[in-house]
Protein backbone atom coordinates (compact mmCIF):
# COMPACT_ATOMS: atom_id res chain seq x y z
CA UNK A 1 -16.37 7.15 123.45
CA UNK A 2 -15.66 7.73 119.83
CA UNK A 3 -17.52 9.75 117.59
CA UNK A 4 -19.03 6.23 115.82
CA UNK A 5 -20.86 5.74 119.05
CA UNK A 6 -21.54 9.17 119.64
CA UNK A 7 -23.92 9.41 116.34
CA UNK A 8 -24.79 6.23 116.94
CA UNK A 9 -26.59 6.78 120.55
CA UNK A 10 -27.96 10.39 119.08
CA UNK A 11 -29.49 8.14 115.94
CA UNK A 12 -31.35 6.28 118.13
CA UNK A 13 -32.08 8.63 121.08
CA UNK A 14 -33.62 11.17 117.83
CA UNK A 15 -35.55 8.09 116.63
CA UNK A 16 -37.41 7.49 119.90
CA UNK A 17 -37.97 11.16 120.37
CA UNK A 18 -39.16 11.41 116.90
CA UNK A 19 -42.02 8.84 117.38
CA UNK A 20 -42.41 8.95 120.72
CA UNK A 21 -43.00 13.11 120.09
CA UNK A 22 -44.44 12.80 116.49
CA UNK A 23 -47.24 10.35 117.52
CA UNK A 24 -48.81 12.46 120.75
CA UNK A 25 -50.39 14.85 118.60
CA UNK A 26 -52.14 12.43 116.34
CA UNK A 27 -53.30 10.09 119.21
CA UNK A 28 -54.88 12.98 121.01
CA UNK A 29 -56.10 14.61 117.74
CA UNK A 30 -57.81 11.09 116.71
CA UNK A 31 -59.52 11.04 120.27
CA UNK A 32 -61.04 14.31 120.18
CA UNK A 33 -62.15 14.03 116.66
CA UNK A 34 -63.82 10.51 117.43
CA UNK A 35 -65.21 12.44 120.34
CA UNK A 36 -66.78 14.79 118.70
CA UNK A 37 -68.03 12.69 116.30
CA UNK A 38 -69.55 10.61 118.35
CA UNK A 39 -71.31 13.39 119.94
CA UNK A 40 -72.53 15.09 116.92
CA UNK A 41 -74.20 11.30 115.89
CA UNK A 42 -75.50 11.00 119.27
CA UNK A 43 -77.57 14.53 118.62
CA UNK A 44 -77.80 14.02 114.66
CA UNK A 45 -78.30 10.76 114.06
CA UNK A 46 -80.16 11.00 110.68
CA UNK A 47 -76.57 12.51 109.35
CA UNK A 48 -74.21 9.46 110.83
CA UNK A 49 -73.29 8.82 106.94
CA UNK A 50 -72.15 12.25 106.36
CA UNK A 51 -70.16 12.74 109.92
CA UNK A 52 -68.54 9.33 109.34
CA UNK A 53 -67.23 10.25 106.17
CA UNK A 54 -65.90 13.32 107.01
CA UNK A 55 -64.69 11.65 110.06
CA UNK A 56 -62.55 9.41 108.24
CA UNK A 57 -61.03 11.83 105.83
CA UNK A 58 -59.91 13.92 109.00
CA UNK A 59 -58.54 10.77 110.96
CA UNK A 60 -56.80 9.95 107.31
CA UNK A 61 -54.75 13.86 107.12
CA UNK A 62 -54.45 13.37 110.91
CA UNK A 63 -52.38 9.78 110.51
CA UNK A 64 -50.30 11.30 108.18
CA UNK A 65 -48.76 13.59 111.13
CA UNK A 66 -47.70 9.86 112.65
CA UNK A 67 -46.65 7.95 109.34
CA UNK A 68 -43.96 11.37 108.91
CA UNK A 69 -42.52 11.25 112.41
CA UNK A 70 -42.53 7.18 111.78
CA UNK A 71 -40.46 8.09 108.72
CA UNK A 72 -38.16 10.78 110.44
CA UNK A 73 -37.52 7.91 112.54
CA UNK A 74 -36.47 5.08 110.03
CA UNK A 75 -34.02 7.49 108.76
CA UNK A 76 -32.26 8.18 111.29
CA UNK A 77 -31.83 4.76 112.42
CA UNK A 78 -31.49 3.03 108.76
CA UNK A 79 -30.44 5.72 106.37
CA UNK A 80 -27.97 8.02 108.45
CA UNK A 81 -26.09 10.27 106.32
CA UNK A 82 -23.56 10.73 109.13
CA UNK A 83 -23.09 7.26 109.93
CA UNK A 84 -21.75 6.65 106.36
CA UNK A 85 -19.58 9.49 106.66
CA UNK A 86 -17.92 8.21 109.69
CA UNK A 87 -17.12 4.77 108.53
CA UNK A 88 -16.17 5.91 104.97
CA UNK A 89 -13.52 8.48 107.07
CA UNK A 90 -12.66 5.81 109.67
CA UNK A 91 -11.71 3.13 106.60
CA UNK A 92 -14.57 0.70 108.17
């Protein structure tokens, strides 16, 4: 195999790792803050405005974590550095 298809297949085997990886964390961070919301409505009810906002704010920072690795991703598949460099070299 040539090195074209070598950076190809470790473009898109970093890609999957990078959001299959990069979006664990956030889905399990969502789920135990919506948890833990839930619960602290369940015992405070009278302060469901104020834990819902907060809430959202966190699950907002915690989404970020995701839209990065989905970005990390996109990169390497679209915007390569070494892919250019390779077919610039290679005259294709």
């Amino acid at each position: 195999m040539d090195n074209l298809g070598l950076i190809g297949i470790a473009s898109i085997l970093g890609s999957a790792l990078s959001i299959g990886l990069g979006a664990i964390g956030p889905a399990i961070g969502e789920g135990l803050g919506l948890a833990n919301a839930l619960r602290a409505i369940a015992q405070q009810p009278d302060k469901a405005n104020t834990i819902t906002r907060t809430l959202f704010v966190g699950m907002a920072f915690i989404e970020s974590t995701a839209i990065y690795a989905f970005i990390v991703s996109i990169i390497l598949i679209f915007a390569n550095p070494f892919w250019n460099h390779f077919l610039n070299q290679g005259g294709g």
